[in-house]
PDB file of N, CA and C in Angstrom:
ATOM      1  N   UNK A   1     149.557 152.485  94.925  1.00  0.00           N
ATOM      2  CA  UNK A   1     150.376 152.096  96.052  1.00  0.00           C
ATOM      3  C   UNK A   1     151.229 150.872  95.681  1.00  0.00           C
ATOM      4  N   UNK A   2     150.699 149.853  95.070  1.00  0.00           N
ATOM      5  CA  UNK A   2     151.333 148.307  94.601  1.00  0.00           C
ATOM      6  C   UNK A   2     152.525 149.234  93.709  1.00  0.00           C
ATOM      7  N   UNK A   3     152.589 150.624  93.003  1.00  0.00           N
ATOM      8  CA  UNK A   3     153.412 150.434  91.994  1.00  0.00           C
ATOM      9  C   UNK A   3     154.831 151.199  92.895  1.00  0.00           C
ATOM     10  N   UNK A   4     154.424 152.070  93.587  1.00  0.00           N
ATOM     11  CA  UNK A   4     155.527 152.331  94.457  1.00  0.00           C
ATOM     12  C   UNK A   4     156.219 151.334  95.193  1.00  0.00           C
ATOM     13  N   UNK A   5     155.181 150.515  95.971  1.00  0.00           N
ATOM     14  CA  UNK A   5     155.764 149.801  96.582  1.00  0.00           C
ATOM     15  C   UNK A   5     156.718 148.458  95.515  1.00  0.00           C
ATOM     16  N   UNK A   6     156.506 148.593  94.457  1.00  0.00           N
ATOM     17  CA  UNK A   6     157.448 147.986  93.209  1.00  0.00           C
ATOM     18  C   UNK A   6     158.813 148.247  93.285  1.00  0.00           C
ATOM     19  N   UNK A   7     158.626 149.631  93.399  1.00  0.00           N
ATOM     20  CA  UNK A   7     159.990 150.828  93.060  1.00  0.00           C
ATOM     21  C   UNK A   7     160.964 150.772  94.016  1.00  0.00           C
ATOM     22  N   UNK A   8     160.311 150.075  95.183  1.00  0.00           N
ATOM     23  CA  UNK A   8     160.915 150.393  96.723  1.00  0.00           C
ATOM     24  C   UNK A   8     161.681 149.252  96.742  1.00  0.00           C
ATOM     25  N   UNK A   9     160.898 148.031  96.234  1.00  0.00           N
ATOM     26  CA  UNK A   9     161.461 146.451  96.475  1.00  0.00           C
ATOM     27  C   UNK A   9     162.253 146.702  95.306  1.00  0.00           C
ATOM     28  N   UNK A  10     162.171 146.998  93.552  1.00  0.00           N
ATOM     29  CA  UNK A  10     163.110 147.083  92.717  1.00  0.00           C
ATOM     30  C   UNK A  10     164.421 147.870  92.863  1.00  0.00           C
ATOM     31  N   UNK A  11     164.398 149.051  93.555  1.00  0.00           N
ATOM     32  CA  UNK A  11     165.583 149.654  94.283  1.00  0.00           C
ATOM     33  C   UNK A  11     166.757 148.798  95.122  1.00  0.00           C
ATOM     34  N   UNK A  12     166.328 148.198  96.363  1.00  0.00           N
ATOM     35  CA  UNK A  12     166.549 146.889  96.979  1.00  0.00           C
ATOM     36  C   UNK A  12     167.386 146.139  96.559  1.00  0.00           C
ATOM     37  N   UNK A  13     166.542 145.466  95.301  1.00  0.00           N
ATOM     38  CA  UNK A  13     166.661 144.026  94.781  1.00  0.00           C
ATOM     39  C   UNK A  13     168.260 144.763  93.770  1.00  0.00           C
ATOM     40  N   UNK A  14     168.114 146.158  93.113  1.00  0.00           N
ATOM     41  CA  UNK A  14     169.129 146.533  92.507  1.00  0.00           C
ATOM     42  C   UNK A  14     170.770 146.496  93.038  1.00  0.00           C
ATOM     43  N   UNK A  15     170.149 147.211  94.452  1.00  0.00           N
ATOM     44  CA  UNK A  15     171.458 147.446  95.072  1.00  0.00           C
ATOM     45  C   UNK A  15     171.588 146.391  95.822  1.00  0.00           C
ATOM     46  N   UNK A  16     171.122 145.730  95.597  1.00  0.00           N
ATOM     47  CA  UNK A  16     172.046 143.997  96.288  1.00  0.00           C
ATOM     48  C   UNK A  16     172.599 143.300  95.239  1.00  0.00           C
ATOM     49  N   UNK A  17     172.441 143.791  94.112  1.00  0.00           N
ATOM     50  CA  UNK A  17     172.667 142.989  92.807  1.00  0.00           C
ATOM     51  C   UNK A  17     174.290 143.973  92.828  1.00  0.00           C
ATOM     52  N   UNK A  18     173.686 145.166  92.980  1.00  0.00           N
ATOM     53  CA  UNK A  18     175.507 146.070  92.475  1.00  0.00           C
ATOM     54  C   UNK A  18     176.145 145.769  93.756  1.00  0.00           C
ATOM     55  N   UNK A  19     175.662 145.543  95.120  1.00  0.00           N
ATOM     56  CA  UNK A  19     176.624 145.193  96.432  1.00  0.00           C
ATOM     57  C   UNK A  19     177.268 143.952  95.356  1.00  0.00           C
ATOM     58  N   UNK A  20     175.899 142.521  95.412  1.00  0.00           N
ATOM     59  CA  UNK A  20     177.175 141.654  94.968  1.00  0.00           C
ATOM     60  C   UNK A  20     178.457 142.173  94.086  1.00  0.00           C
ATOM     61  N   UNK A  21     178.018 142.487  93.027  1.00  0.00           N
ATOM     62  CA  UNK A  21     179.295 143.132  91.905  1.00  0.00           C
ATOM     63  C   UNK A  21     180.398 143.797  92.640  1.00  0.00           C
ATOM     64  N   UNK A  22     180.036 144.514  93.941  1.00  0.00           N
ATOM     65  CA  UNK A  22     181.317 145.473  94.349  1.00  0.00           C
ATOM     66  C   UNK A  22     181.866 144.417  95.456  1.00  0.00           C
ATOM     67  N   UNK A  23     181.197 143.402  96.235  1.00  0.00           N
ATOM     68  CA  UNK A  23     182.013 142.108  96.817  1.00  0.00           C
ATOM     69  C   UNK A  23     182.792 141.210  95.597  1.00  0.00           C
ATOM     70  N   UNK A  24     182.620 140.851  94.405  1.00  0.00           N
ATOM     71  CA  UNK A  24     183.332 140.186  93.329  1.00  0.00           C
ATOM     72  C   UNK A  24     184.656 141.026  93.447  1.00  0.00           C
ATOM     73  N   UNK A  25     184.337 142.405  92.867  1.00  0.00           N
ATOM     74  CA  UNK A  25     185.278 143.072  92.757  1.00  0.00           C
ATOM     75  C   UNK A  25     186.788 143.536  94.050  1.00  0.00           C
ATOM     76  N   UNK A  26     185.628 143.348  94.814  1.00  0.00           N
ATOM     77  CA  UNK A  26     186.852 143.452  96.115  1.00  0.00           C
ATOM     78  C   UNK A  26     187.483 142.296  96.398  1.00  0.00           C
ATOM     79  N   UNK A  27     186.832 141.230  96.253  1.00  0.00           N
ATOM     80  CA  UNK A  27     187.688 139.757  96.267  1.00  0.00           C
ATOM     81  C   UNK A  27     189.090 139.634  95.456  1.00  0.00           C
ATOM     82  N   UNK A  28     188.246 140.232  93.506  1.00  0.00           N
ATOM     83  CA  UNK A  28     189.444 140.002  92.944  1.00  0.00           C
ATOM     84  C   UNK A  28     190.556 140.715  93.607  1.00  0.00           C
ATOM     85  N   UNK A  29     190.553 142.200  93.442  1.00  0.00           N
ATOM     86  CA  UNK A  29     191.410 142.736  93.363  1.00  0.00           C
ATOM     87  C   UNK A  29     192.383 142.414  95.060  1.00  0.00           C
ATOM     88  N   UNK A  30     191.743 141.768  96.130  1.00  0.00           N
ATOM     89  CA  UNK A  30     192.242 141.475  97.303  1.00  0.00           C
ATOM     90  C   UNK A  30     193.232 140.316  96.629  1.00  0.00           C
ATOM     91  N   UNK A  31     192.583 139.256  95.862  1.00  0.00           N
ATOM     92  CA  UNK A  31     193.028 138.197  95.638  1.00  0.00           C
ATOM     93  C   UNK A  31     194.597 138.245  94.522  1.00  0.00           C
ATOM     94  N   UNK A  32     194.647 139.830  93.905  1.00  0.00           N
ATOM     95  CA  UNK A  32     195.474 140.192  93.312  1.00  0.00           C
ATOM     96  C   UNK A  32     196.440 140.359  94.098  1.00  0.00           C
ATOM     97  N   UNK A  33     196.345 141.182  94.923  1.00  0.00           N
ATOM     98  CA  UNK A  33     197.029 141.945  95.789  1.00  0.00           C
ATOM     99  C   UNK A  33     197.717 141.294  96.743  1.00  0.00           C
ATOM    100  N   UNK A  34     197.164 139.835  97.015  1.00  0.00           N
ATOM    101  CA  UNK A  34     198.321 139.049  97.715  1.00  0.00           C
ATOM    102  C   UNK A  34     199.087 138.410  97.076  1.00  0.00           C
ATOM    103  N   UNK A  35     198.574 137.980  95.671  1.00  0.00           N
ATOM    104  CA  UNK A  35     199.589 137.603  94.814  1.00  0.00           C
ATOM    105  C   UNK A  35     200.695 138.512  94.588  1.00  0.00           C
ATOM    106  N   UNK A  36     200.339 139.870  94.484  1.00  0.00           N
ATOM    107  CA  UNK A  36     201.659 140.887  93.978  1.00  0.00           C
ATOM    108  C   UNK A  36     202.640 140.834  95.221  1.00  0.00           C
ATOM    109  N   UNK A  37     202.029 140.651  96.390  1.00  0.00           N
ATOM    110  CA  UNK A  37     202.849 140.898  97.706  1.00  0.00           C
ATOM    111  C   UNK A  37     203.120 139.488  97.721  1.00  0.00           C
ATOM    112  N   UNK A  38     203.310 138.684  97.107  1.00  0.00           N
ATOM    113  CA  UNK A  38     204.511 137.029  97.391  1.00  0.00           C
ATOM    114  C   UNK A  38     205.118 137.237  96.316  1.00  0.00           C
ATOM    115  N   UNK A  39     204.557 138.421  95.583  1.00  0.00           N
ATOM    116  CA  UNK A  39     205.905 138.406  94.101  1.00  0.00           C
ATOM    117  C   UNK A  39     206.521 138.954  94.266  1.00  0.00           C
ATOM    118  N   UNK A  40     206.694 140.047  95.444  1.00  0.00           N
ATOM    119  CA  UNK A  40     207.650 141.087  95.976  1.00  0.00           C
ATOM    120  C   UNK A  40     207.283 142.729  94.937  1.00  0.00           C
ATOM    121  N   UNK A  41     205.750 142.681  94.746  1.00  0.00           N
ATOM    122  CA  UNK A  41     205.438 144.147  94.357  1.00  0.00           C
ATOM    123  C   UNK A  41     204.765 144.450  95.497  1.00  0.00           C
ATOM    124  N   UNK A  42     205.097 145.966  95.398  1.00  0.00           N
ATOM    125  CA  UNK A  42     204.547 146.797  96.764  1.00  0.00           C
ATOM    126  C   UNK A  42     204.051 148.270  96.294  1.00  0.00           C
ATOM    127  N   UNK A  43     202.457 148.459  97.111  1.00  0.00           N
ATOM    128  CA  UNK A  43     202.025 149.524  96.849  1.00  0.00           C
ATOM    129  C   UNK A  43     200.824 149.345  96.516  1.00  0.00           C
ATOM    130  N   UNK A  44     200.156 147.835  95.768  1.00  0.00           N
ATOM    131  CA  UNK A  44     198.511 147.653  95.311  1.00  0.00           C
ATOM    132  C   UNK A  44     198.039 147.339  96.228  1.00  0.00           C
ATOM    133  N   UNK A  45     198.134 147.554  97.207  1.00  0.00           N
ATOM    134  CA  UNK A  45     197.068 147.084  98.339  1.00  0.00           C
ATOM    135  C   UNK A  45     195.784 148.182  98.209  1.00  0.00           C
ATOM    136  N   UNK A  46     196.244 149.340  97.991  1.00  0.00           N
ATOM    137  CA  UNK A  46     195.976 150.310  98.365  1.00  0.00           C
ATOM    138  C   UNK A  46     194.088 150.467  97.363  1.00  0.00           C
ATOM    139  N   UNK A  47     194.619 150.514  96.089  1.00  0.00           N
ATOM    140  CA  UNK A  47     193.058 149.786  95.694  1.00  0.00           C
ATOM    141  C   UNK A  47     191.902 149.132  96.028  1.00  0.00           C
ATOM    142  N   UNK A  48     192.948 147.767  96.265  1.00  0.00           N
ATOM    143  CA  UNK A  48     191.969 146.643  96.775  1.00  0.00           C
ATOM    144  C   UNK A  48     191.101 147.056  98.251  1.00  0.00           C
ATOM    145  N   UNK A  49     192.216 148.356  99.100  1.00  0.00           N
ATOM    146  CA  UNK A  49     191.387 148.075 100.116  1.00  0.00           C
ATOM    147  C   UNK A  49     190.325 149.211  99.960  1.00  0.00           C
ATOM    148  N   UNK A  50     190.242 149.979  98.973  1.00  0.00           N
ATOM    149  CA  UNK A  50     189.046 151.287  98.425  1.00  0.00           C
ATOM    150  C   UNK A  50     188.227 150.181  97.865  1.00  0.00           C
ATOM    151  N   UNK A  51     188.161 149.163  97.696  1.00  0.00           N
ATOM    152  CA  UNK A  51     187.162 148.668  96.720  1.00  0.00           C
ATOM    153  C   UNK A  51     186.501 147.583  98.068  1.00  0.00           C
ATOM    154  N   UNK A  52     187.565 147.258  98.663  1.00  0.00           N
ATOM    155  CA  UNK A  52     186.669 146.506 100.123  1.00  0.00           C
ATOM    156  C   UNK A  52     185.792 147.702 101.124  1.00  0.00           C
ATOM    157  N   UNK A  53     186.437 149.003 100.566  1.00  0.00           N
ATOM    158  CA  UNK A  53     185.340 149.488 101.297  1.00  0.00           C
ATOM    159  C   UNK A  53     184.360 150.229 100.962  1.00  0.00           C
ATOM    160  N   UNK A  54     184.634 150.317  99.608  1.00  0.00           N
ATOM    161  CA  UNK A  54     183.190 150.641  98.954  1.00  0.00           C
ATOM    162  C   UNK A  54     182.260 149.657  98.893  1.00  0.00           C
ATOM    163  N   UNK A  55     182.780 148.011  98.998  1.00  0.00           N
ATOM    164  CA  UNK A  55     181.892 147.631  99.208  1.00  0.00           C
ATOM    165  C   UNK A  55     181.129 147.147 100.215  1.00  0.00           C
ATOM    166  N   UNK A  56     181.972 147.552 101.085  1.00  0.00           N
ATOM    167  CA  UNK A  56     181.178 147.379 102.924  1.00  0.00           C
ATOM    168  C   UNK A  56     179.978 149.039 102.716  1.00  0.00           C
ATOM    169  N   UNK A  57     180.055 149.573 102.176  1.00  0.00           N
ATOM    170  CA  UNK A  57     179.463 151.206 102.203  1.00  0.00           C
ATOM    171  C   UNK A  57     178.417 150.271 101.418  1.00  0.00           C
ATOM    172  N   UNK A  58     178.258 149.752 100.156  1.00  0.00           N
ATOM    173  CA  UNK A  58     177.648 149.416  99.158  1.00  0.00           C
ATOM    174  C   UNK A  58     176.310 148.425  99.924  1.00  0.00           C
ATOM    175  N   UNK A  59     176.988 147.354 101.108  1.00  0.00           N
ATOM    176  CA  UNK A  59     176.653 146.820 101.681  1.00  0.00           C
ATOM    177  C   UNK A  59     175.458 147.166 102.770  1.00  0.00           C
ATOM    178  N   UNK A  60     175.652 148.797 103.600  1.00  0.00           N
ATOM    179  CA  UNK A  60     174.880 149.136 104.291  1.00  0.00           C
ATOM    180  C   UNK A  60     173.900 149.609 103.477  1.00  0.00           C
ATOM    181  N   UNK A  61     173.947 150.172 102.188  1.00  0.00           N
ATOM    182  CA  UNK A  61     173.315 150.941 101.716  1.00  0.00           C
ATOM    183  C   UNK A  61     172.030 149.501 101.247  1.00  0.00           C
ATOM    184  N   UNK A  62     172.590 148.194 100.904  1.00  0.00           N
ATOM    185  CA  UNK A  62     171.828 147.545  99.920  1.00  0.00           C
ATOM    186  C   UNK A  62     170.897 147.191 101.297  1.00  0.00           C
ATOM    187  N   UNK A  63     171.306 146.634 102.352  1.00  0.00           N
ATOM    188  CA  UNK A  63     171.107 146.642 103.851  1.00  0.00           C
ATOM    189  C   UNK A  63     169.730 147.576 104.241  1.00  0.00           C
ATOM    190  N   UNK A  64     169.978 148.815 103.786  1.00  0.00           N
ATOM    191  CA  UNK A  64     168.988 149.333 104.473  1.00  0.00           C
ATOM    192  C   UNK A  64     167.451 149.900 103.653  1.00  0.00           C
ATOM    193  N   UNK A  65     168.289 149.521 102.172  1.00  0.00           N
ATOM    194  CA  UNK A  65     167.355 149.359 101.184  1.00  0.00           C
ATOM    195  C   UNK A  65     166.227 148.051 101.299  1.00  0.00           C
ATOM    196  N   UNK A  66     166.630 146.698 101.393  1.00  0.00           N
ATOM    197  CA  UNK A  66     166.062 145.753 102.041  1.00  0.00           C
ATOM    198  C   UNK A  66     164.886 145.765 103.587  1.00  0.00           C
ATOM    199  N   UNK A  67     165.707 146.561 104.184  1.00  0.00           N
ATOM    200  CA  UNK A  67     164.672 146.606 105.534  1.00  0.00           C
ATOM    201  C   UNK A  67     163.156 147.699 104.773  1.00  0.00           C
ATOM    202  N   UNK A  68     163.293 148.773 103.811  1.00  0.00           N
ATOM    203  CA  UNK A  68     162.631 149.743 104.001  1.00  0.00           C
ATOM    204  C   UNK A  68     161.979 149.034 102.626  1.00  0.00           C
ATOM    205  N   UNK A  69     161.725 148.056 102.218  1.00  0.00           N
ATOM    206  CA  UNK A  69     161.110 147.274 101.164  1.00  0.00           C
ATOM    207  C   UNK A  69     160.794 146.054 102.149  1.00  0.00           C
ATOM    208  N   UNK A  70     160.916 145.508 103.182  1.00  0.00           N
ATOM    209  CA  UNK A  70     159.914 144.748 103.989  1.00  0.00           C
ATOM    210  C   UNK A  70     159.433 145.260 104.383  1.00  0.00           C
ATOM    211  N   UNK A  71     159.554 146.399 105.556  1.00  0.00           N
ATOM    212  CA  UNK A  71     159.024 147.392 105.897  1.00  0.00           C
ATOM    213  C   UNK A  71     157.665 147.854 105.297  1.00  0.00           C
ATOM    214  N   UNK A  72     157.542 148.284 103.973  1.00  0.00           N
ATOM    215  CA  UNK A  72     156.854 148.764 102.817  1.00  0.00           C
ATOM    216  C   UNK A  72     156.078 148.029 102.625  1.00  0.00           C
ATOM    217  N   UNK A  73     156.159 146.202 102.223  1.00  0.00           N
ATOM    218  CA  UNK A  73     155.397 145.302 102.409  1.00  0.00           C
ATOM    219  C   UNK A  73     154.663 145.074 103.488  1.00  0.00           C
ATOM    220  N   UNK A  74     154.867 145.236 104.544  1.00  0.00           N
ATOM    221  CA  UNK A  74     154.082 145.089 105.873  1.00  0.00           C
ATOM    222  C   UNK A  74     153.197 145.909 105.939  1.00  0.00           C
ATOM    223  N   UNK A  75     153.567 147.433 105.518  1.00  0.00           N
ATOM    224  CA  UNK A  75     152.465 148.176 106.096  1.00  0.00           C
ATOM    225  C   UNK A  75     151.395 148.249 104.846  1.00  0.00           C
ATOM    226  N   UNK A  76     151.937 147.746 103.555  1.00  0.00           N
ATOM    227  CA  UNK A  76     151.040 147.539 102.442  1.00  0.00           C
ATOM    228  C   UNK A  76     149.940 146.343 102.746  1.00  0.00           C
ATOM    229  N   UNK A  77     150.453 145.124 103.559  1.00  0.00           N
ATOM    230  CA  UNK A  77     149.684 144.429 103.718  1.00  0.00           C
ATOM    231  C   UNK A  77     148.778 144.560 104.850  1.00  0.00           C
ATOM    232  N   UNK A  78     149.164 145.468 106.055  1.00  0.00           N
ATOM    233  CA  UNK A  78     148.165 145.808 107.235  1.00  0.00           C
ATOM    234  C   UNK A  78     146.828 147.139 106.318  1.00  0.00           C
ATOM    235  N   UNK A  79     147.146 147.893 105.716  1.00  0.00           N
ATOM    236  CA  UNK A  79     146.446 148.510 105.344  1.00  0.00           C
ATOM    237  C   UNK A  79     145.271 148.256 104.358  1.00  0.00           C
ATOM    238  N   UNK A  80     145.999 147.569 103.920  1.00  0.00           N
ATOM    239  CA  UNK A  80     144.849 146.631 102.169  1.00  0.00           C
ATOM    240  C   UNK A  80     143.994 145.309 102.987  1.00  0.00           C
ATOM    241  N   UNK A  81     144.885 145.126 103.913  1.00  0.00           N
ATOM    242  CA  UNK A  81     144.566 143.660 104.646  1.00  0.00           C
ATOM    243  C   UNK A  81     144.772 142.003 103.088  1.00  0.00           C
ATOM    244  N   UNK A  82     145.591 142.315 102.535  1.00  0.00           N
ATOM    245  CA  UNK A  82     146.139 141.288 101.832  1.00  0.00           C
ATOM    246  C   UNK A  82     147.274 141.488 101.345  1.00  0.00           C
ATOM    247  N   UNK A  83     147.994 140.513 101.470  1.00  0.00           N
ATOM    248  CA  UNK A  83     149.611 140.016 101.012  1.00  0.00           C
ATOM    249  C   UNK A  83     149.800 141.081 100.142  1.00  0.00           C
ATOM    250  N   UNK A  84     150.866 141.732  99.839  1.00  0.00           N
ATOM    251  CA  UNK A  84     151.849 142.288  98.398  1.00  0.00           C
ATOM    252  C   UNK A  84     152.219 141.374  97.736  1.00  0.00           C
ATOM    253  N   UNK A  85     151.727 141.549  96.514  1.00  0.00           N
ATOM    254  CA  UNK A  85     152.721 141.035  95.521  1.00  0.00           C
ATOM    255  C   UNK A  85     153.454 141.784  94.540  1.00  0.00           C
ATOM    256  N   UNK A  86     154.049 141.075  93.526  1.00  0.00           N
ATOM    257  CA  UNK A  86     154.564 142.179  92.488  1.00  0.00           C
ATOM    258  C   UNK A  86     153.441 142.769  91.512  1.00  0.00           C
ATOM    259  N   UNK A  87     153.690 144.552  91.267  1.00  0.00           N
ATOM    260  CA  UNK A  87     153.240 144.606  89.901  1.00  0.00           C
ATOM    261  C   UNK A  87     152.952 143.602  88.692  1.00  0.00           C
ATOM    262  N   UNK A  88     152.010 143.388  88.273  1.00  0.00           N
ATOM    263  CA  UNK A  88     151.738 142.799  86.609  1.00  0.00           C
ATOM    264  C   UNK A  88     151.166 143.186  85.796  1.00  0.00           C
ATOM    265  N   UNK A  89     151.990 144.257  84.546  1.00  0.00           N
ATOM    266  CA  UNK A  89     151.016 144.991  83.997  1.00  0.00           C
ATOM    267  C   UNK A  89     151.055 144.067  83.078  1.00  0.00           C
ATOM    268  N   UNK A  90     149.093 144.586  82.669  1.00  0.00           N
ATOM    269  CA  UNK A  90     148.475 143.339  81.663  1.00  0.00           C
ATOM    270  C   UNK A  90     149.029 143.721  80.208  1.00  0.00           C
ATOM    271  N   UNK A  91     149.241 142.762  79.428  1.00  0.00           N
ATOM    272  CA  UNK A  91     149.523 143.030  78.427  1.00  0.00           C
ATOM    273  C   UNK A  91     148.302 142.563  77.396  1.00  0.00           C
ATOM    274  N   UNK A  92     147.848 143.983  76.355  1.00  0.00           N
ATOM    275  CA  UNK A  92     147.106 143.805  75.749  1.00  0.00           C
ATOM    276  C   UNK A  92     146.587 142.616  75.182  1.00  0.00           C
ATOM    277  N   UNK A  93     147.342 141.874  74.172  1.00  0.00           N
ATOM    278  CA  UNK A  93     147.473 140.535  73.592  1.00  0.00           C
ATOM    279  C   UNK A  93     148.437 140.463  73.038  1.00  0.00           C
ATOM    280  N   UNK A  94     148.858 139.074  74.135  1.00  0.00           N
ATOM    281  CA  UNK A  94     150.514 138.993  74.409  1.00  0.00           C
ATOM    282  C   UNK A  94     150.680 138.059  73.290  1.00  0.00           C
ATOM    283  N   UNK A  95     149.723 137.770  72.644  1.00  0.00           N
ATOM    284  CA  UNK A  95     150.107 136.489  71.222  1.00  0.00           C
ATOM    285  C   UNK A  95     150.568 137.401  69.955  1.00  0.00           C
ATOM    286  N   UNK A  96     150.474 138.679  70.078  1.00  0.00           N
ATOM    287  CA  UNK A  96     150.563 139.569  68.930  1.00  0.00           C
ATOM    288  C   UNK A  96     151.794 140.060  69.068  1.00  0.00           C
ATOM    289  N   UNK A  97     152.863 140.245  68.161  1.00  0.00           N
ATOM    290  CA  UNK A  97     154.136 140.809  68.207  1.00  0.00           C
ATOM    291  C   UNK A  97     154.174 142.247  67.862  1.00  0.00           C
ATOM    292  N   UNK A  98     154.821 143.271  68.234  1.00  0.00           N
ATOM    293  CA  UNK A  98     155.248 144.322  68.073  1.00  0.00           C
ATOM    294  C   UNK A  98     154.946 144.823  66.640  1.00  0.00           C
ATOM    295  N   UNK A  99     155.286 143.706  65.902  1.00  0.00           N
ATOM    296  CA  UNK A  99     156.115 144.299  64.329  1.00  0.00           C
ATOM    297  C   UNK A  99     154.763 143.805  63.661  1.00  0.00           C
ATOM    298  N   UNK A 100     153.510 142.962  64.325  1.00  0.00           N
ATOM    299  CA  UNK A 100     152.348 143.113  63.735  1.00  0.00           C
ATOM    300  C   UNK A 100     151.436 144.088  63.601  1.00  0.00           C
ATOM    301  N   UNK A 101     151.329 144.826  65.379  1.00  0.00           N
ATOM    302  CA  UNK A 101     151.000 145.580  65.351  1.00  0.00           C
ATOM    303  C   UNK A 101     151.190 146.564  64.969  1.00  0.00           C
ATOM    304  N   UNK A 102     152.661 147.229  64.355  1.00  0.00           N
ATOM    305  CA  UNK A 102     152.829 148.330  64.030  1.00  0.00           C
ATOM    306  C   UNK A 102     152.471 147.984  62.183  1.00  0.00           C
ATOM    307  N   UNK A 103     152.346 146.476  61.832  1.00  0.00           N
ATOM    308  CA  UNK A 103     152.007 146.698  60.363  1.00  0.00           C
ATOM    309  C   UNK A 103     150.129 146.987  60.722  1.00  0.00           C
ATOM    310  N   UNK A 104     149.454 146.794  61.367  1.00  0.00           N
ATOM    311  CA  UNK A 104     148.394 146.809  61.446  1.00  0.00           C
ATOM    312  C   UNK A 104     147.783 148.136  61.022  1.00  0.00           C
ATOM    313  N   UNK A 105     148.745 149.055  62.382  1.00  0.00           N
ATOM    314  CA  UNK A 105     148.241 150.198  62.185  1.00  0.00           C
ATOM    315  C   UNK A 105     148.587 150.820  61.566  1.00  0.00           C
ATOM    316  N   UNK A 106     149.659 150.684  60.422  1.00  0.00           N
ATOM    317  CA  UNK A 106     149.714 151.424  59.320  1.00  0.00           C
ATOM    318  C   UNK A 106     148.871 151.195  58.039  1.00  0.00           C
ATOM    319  N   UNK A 107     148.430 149.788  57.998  1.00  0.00           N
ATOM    320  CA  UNK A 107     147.590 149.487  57.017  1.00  0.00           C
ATOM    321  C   UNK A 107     146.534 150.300  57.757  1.00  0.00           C
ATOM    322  N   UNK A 108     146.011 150.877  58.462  1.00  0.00           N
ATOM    323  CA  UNK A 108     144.779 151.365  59.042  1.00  0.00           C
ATOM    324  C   UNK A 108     144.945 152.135  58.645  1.00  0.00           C
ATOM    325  N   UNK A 109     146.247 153.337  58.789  1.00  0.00           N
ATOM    326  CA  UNK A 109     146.309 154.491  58.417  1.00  0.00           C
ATOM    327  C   UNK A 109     146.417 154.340  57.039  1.00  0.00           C
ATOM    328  N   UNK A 110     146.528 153.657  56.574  1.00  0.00           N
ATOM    329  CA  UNK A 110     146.962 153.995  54.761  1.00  0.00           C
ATOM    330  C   UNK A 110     144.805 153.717  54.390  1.00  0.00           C
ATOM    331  N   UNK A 111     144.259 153.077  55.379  1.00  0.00           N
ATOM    332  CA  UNK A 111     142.534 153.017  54.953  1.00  0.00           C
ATOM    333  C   UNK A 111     142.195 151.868  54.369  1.00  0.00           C
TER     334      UNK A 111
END
């Protein structure tokens, strides 16, 4: 249950990360677009305002991703009767590097 409920809050936490990116993006290109219109170009609005509203769309979506990851937490914590926290998977022995272990076990396999 802790690992779903991971998936639910990491979903969330994603699409508020790509909302921000698609608010950056709608700023710039807004922030373009009034510049082109005091330079006397006409016609880029038209972008900027697909990208303000993908990211108002981007927005409900990150929106309702958030409620259904508190949501998720609540009923994780009425049921267990203790707080959620995050996943922590244990790591075997975290003092040992990758590139030891894989010499390890080849010296094993070689006998």
């Amino acid at each position: 249950m802790q690992i779903h409920l991971q998936r639910i809050v990491g979903s969330a936490h994603g699409a508020g990360q790509f909302y921000s990116r698609a608010v950056t993006e709608a700023r710039d290109a807004t922030a373009k677009a009034v510049s082109d219109a005091r330079d006397g170009i006409v016609g880029c609005d038209n972008s900027a305002q697909s990208k303000r509203e993908f990211a108002a769309d981007m927005g409900i979506q990150a929106f309702s991703l958030r409620m259904a990851a508190e949501g998720a937490a609540a009923a994780y914590e009425r049921a267990v009767r203790e707080a959620w926290k995050p996943f922590d998977r244990p790591v075997d022995n975290p003092g040992q590097t990758l590139d030891r272990k894989a010499a390890e076990a080849q010296m094993d396999a070689l006998g």
